[in-house]
C-alpha atoms as a PDB file:
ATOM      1  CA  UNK A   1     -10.155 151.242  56.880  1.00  0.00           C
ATOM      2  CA  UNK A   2     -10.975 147.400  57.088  1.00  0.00           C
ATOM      3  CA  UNK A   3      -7.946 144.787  57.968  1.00  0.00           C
ATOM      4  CA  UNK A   4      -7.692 142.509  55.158  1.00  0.00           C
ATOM      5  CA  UNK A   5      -5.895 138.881  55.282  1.00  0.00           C
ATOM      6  CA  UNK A   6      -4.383 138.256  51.867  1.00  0.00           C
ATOM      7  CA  UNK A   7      -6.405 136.230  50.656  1.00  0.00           C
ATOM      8  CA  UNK A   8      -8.975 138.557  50.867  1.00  0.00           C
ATOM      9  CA  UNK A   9      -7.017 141.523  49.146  1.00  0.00           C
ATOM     10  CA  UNK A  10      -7.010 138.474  46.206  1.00  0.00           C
ATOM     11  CA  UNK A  11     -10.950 138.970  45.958  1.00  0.00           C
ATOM     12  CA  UNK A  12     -11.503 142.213  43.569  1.00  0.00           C
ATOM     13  CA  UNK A  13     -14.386 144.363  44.855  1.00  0.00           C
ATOM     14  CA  UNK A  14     -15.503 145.548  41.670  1.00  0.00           C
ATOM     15  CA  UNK A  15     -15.853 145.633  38.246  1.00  0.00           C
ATOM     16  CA  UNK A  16     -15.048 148.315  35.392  1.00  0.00           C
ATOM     17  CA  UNK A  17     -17.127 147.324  32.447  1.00  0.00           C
ATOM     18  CA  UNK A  18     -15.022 150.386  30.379  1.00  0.00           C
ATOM     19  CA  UNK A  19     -11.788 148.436  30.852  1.00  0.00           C
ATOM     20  CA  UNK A  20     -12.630 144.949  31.030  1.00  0.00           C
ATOM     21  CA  UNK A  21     -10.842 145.144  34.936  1.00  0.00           C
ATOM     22  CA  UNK A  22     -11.212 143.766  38.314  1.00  0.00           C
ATOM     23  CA  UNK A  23     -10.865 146.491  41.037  1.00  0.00           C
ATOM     24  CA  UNK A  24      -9.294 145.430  44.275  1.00  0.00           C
ATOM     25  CA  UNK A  25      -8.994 146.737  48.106  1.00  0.00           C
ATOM     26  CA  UNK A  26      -5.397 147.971  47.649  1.00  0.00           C
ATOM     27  CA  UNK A  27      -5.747 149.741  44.324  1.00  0.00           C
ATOM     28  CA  UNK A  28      -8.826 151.608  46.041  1.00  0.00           C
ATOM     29  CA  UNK A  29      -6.856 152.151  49.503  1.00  0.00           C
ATOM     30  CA  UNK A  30      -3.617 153.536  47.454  1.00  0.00           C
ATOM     31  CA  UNK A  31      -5.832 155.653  44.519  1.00  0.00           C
ATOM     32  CA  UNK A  32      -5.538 153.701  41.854  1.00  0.00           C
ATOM     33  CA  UNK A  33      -8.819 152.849  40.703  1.00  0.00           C
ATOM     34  CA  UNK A  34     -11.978 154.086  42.115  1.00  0.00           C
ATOM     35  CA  UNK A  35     -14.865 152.073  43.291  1.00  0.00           C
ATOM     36  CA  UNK A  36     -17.404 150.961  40.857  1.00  0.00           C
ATOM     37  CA  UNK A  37     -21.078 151.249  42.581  1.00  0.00           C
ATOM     38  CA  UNK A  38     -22.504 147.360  42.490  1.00  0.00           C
ATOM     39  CA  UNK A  39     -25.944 149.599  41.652  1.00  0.00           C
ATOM     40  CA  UNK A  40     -23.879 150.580  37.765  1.00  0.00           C
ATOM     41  CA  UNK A  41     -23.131 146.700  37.191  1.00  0.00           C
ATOM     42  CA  UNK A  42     -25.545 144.782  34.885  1.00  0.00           C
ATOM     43  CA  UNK A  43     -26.353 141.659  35.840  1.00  0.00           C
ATOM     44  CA  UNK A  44     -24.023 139.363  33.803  1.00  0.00           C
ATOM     45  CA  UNK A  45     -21.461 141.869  35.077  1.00  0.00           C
ATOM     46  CA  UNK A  46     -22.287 141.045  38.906  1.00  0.00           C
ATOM     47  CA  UNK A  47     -22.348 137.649  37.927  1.00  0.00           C
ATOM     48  CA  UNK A  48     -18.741 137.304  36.500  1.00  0.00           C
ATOM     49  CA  UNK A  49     -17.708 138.974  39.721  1.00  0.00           C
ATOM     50  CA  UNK A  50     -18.927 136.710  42.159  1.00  0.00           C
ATOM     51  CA  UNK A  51     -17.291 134.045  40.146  1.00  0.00           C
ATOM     52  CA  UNK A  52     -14.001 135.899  40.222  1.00  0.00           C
ATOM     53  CA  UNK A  53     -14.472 136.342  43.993  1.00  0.00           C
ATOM     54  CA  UNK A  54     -14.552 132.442  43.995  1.00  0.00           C
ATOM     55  CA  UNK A  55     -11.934 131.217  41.363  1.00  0.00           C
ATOM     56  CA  UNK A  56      -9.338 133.025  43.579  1.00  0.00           C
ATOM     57  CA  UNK A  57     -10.276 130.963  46.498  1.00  0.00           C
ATOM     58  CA  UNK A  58      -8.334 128.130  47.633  1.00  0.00           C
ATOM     59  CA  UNK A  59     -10.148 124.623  45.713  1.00  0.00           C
ATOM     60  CA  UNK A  60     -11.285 123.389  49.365  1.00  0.00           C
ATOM     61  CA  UNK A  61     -13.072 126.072  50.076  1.00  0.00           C
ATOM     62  CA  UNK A  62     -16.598 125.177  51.130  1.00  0.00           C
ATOM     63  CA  UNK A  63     -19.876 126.993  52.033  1.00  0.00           C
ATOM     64  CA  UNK A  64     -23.044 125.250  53.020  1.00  0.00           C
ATOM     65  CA  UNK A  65     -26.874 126.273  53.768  1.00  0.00           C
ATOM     66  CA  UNK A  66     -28.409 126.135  56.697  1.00  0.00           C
ATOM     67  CA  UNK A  67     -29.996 122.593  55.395  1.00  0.00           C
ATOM     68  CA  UNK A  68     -28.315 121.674  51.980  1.00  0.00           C
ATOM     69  CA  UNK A  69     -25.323 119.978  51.654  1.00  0.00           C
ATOM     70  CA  UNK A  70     -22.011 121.658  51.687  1.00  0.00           C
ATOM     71  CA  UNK A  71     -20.751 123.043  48.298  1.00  0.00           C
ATOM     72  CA  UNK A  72     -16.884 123.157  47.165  1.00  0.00           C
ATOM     73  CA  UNK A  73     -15.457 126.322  45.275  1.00  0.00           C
ATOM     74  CA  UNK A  74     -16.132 124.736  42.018  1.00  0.00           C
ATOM     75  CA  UNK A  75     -19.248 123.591  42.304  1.00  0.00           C
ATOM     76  CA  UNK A  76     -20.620 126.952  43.985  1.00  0.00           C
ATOM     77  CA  UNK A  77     -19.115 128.423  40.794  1.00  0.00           C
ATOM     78  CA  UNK A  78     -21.287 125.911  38.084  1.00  0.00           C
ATOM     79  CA  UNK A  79     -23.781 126.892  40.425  1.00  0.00           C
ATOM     80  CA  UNK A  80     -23.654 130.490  39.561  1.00  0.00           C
ATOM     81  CA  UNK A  81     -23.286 129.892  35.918  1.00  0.00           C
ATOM     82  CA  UNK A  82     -26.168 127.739  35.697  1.00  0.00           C
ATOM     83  CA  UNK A  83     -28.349 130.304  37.842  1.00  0.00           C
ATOM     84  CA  UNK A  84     -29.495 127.260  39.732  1.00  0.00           C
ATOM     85  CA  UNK A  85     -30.689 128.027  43.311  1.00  0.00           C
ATOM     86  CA  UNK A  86     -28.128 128.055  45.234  1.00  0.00           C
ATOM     87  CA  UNK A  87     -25.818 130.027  42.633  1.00  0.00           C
ATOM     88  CA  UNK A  88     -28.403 132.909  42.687  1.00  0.00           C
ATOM     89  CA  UNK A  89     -28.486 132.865  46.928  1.00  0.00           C
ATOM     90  CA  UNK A  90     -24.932 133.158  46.578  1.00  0.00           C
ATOM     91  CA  UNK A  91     -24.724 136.096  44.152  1.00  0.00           C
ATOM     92  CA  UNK A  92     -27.468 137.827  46.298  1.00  0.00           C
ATOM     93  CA  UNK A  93     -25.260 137.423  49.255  1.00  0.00           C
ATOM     94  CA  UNK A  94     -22.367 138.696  48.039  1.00  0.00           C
ATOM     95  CA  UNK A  95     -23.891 141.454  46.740  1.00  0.00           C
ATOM     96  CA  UNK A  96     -25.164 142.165  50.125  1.00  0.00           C
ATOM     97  CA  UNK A  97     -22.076 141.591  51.290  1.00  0.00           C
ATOM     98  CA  UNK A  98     -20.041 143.546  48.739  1.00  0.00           C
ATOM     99  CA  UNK A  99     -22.542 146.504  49.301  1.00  0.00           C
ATOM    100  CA  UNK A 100     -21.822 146.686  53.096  1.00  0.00           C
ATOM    101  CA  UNK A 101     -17.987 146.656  52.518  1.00  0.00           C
ATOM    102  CA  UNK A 102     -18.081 149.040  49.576  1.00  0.00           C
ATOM    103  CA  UNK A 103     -19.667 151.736  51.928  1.00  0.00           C
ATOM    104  CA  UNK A 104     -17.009 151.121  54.540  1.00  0.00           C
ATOM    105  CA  UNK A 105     -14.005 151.434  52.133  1.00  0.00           C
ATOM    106  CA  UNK A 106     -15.966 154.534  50.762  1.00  0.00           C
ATOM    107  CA  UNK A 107     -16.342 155.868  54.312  1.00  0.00           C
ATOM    108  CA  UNK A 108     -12.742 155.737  55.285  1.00  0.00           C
ATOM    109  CA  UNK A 109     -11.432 156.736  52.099  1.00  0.00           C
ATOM    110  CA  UNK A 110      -9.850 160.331  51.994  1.00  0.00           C
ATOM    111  CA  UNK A 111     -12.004 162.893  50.814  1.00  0.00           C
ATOM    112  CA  UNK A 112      -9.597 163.720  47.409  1.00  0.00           C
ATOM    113  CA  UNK A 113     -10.923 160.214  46.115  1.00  0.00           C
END
């Protein structure tokens, strides 16, 4: 199973649309909840959870492209609810990102799950 730092385990993986919830690493890992595919999640819904993913992140957080200017956690997250540019290259990475992970968890996750 990945390691996870805690702020990571803050970050929820998924979303249940059914329960209006955020699904995280350890209620996966311990059988709580089960994973939501990314692939079931409309787009709004993928949206609010990259924003999620960001609100829990410390307010100095930064991320920058290769050549735009750097971006703090709040403006990364007007961003993404303005669909400008760089809020839609972020949701596509995360996705990507989110879909990567979500196949490890799955792989290492007991077959009773």
């Amino acid at each position: 199973m990945p390691k996870l730092d805690d702020e990571a385990r803050k970050r929820p993986l998924s979303y249940n649309r059914e329960r209006d919830k955020f699904i995280y690493f350890d209620e996966v890992v311990s059988g709580k909840e089960n994973l939501i595919p990314l692939d079931r999640l409309s787009p709004a819904e993928l949206k609010r959870l990259v924003i999620e993913r960001w609100r829990v992140l410390a307010a100095d957080t930064t991320i920058q492209s290769i050549s735009g200017p750097p971006y703090m956690r709040d403006d990364v997250i007007r961003a993404i609810e303005k669909d400008e540019p760089f809020g839609q290259m972020t949701v596509e990475m995360e996705r990507n990102y989110l879909r990567e992970f979500l196949a490890e968890i799955e792989r290492n996750l007991p077959d009773n799950q």
